[in-house]
PDB file of N, CA and C in Angstrom:
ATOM      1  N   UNK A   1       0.840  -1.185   0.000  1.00  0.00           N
ATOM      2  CA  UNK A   1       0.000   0.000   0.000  1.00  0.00           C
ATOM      3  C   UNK A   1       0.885   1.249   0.000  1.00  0.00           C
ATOM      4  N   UNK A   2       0.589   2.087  -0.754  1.00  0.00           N
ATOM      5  CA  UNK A   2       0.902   3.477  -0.816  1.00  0.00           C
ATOM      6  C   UNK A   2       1.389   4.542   0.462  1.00  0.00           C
ATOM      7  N   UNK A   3       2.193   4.673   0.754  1.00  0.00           N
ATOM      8  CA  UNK A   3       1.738   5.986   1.461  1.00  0.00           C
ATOM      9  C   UNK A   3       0.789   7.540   1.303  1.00  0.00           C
ATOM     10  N   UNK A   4      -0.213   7.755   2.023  1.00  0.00           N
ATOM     11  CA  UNK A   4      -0.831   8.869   1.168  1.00  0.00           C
ATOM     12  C   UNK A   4      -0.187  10.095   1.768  1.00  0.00           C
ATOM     13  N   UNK A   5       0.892  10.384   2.528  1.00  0.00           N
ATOM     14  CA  UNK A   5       1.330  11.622   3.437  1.00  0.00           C
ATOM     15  C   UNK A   5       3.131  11.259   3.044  1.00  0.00           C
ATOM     16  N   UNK A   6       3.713  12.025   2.939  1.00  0.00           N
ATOM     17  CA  UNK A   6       5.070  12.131   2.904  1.00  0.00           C
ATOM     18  C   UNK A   6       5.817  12.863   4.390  1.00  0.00           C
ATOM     19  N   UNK A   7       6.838  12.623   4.583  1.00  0.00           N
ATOM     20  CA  UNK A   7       7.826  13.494   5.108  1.00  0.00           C
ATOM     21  C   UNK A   7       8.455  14.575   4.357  1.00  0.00           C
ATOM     22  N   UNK A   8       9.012  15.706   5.171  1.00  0.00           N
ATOM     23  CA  UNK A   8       9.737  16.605   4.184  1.00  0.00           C
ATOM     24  C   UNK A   8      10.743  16.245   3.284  1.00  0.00           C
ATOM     25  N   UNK A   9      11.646  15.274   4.064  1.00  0.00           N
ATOM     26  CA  UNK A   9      12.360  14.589   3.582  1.00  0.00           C
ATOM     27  C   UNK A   9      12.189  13.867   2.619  1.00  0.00           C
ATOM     28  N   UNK A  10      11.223  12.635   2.772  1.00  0.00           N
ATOM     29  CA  UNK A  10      10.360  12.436   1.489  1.00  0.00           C
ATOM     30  C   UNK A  10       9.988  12.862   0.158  1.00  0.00           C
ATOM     31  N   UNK A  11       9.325  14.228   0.492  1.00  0.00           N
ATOM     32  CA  UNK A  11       8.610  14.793  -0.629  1.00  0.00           C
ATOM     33  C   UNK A  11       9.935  15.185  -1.524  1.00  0.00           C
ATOM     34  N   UNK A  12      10.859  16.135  -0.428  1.00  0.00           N
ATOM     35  CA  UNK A  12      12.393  16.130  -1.098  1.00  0.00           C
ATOM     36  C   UNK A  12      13.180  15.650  -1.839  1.00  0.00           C
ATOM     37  N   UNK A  13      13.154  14.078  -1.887  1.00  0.00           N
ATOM     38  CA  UNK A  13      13.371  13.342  -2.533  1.00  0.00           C
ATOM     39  C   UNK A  13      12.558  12.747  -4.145  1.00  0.00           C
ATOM     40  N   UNK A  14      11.698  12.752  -3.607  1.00  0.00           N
ATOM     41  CA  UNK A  14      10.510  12.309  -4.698  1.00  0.00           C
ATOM     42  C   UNK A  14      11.008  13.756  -5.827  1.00  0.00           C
ATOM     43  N   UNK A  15      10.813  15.093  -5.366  1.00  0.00           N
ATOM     44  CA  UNK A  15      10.725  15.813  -6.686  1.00  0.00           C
ATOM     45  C   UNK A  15      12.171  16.538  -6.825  1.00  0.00           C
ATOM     46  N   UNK A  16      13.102  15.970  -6.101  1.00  0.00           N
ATOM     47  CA  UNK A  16      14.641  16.300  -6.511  1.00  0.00           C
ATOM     48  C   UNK A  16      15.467  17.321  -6.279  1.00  0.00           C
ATOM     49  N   UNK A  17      14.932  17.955  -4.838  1.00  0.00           N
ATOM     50  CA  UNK A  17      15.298  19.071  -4.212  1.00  0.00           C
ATOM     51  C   UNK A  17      16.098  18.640  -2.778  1.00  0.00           C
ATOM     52  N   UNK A  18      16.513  19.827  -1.935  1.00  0.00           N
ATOM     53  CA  UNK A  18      16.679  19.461  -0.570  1.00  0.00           C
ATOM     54  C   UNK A  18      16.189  19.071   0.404  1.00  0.00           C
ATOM     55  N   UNK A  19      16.356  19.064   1.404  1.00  0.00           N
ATOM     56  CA  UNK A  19      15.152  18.944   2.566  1.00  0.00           C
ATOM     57  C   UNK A  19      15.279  20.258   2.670  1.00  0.00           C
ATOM     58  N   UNK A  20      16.141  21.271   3.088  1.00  0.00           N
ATOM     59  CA  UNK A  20      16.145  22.474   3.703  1.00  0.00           C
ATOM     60  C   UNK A  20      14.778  23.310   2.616  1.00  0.00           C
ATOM     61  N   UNK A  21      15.247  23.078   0.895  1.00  0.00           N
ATOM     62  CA  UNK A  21      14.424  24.286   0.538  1.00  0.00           C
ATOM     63  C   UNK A  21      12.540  23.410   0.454  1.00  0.00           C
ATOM     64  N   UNK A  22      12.922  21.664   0.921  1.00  0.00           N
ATOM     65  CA  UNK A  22      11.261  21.697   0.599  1.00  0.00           C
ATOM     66  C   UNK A  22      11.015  21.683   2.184  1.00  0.00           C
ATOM     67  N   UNK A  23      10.930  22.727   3.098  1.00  0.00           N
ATOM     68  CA  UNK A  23      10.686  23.460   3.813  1.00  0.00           C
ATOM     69  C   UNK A  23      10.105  24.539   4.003  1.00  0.00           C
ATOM     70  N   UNK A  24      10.884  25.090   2.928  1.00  0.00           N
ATOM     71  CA  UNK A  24      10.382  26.375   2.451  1.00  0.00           C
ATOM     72  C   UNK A  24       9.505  26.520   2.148  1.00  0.00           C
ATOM     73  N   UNK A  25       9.373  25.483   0.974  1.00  0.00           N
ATOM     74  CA  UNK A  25       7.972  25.470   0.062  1.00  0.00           C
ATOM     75  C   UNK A  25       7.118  25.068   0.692  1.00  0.00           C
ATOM     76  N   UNK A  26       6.738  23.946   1.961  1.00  0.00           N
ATOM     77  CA  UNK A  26       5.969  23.594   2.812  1.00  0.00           C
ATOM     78  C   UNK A  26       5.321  24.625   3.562  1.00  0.00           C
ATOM     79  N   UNK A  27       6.262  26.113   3.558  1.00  0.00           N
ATOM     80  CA  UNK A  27       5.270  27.412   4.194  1.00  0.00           C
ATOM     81  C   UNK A  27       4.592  28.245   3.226  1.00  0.00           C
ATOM     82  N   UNK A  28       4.820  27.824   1.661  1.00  0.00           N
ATOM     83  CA  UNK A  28       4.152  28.754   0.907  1.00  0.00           C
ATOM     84  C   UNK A  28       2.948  28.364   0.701  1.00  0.00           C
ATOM     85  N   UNK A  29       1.690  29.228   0.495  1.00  0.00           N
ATOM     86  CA  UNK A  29       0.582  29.537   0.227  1.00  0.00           C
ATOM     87  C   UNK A  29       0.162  29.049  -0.472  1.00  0.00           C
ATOM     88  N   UNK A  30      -0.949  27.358  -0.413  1.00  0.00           N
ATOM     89  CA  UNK A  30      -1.282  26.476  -1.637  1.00  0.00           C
ATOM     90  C   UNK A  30      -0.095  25.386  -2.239  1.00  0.00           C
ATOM     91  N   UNK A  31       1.206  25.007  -1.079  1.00  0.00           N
ATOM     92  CA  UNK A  31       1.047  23.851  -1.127  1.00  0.00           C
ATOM     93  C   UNK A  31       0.710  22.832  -0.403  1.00  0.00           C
ATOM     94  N   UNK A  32       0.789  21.616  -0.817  1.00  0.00           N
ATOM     95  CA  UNK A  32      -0.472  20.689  -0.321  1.00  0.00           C
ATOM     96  C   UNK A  32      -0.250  20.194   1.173  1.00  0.00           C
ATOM     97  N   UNK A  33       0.457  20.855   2.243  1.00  0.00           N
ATOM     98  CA  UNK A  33       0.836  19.892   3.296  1.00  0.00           C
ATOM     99  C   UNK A  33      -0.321  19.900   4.127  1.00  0.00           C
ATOM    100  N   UNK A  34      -0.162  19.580   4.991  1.00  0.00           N
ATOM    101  CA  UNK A  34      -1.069  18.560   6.078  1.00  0.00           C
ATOM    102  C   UNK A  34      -0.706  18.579   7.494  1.00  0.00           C
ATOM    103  N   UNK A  35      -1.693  19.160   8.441  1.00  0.00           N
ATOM    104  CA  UNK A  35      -0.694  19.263   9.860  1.00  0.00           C
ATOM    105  C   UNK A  35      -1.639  18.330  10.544  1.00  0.00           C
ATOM    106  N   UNK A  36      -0.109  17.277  11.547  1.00  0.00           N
ATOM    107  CA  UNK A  36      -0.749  16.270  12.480  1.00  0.00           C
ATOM    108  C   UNK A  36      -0.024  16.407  13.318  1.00  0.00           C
ATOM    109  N   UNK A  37      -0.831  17.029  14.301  1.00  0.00           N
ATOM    110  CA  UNK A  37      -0.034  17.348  15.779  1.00  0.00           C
ATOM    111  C   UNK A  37       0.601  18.638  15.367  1.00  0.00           C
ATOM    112  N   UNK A  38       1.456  18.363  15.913  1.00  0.00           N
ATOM    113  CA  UNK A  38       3.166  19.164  15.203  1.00  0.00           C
ATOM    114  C   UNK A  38       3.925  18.977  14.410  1.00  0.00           C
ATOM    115  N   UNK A  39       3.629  17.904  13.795  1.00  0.00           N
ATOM    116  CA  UNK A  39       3.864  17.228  12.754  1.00  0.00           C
ATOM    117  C   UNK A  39       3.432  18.080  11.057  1.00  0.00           C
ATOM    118  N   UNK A  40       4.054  18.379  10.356  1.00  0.00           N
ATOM    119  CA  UNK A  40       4.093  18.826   8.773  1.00  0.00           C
ATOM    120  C   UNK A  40       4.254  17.698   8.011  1.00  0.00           C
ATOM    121  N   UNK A  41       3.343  17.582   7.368  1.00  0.00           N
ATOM    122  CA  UNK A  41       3.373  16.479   6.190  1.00  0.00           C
ATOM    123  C   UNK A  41       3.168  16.688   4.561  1.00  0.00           C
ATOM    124  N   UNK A  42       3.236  16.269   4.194  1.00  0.00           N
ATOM    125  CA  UNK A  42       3.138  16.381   2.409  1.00  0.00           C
ATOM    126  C   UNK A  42       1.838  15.823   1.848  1.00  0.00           C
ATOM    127  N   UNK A  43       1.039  16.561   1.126  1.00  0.00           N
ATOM    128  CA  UNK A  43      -0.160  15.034   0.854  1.00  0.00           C
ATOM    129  C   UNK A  43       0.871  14.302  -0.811  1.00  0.00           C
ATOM    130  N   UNK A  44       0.702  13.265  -0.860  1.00  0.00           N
ATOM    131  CA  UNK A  44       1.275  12.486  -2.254  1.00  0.00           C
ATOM    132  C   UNK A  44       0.655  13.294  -3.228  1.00  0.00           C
ATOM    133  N   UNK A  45      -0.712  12.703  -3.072  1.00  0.00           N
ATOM    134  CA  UNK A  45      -1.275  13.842  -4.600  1.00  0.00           C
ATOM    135  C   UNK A  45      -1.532  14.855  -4.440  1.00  0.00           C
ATOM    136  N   UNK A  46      -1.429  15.758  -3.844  1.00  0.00           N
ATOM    137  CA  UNK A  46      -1.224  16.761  -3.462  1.00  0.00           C
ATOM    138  C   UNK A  46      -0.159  17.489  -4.308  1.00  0.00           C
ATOM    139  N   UNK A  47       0.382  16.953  -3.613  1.00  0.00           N
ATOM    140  CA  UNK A  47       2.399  17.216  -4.382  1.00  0.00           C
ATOM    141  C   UNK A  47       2.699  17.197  -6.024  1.00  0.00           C
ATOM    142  N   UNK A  48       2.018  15.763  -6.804  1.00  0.00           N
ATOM    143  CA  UNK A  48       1.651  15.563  -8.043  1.00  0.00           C
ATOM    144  C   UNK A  48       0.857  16.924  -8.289  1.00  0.00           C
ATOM    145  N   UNK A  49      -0.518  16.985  -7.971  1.00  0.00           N
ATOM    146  CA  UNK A  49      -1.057  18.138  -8.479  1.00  0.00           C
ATOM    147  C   UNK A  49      -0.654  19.562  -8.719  1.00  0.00           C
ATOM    148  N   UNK A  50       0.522  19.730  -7.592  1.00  0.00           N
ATOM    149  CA  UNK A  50       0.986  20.977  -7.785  1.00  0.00           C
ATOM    150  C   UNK A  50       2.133  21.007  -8.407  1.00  0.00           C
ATOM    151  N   UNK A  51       2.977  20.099  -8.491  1.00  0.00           N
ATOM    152  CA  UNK A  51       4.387  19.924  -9.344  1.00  0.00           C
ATOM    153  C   UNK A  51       3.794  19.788 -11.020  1.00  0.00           C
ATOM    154  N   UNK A  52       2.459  19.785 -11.448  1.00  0.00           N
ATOM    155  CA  UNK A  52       1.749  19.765 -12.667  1.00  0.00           C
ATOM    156  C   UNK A  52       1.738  21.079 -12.863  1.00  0.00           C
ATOM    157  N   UNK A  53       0.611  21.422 -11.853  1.00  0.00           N
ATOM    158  CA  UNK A  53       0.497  22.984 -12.030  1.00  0.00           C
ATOM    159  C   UNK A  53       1.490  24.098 -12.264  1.00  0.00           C
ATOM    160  N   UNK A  54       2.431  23.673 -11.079  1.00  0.00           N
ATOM    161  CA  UNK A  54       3.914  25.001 -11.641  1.00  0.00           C
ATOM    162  C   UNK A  54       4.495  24.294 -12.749  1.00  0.00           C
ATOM    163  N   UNK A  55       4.576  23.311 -13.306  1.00  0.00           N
ATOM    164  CA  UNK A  55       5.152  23.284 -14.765  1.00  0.00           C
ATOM    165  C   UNK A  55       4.257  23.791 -15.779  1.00  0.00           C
ATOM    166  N   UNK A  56       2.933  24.042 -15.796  1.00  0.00           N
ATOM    167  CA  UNK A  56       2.207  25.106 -16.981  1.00  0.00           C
ATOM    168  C   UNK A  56       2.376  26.241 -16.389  1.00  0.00           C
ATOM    169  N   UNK A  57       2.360  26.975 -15.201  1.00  0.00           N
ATOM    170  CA  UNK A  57       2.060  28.399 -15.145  1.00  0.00           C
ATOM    171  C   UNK A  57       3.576  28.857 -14.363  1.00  0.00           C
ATOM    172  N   UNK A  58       4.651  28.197 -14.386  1.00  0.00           N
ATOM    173  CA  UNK A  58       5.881  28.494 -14.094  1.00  0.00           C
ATOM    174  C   UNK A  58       5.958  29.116 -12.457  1.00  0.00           C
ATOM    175  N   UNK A  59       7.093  28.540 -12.382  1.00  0.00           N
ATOM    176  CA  UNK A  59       7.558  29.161 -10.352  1.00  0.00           C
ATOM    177  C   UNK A  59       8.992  29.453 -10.479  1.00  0.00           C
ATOM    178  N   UNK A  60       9.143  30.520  -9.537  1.00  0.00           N
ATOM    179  CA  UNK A  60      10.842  30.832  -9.319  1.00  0.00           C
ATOM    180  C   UNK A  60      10.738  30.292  -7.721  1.00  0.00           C
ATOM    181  N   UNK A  61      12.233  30.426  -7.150  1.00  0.00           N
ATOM    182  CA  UNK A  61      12.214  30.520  -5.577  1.00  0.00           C
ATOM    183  C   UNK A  61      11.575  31.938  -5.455  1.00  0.00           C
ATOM    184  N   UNK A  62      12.002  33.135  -6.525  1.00  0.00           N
ATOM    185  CA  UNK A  62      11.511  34.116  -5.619  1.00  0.00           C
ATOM    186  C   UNK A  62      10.205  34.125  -5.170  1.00  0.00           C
ATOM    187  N   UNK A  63       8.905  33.040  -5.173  1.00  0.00           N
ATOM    188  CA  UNK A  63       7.912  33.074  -5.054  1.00  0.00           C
ATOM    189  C   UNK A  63       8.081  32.494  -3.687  1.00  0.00           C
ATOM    190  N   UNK A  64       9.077  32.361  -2.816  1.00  0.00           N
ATOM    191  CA  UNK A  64       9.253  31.895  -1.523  1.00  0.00           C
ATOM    192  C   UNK A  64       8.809  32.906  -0.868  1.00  0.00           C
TER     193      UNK A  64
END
């Protein structure tokens, strides 16, 4: 079975970045994470849906 929640670390991996900057992106506005407890999570499709989306309508970091 799938995981449906990632770690930062995780998600980091999956789309080929750091942990430090998918951190970053975990505080910007509309992406898909998920809070449990104190815990920050990633949703899977979540992540797909939006790694779709910024490849048609383009992202810089400066959108950090």
């Amino acid at each position: 079975m799938e995981k449906l929640t990632l770690s930062a670390s995780e998600a980091a991996q999956v789309i080929g970045i750091s942990r430090p900057r998918m951190y970053q992106l975990m505080k910007v506005k509309g992406f898909p994470t998920i809070q449990v407890g104190r815990r920050l999570l990633v949703s899977r499709k979540g992540l797909e849906r939006w790694v779709e989306e910024q490849s048609k309508i383009g992202w810089s970091p400066q959108d950090l």
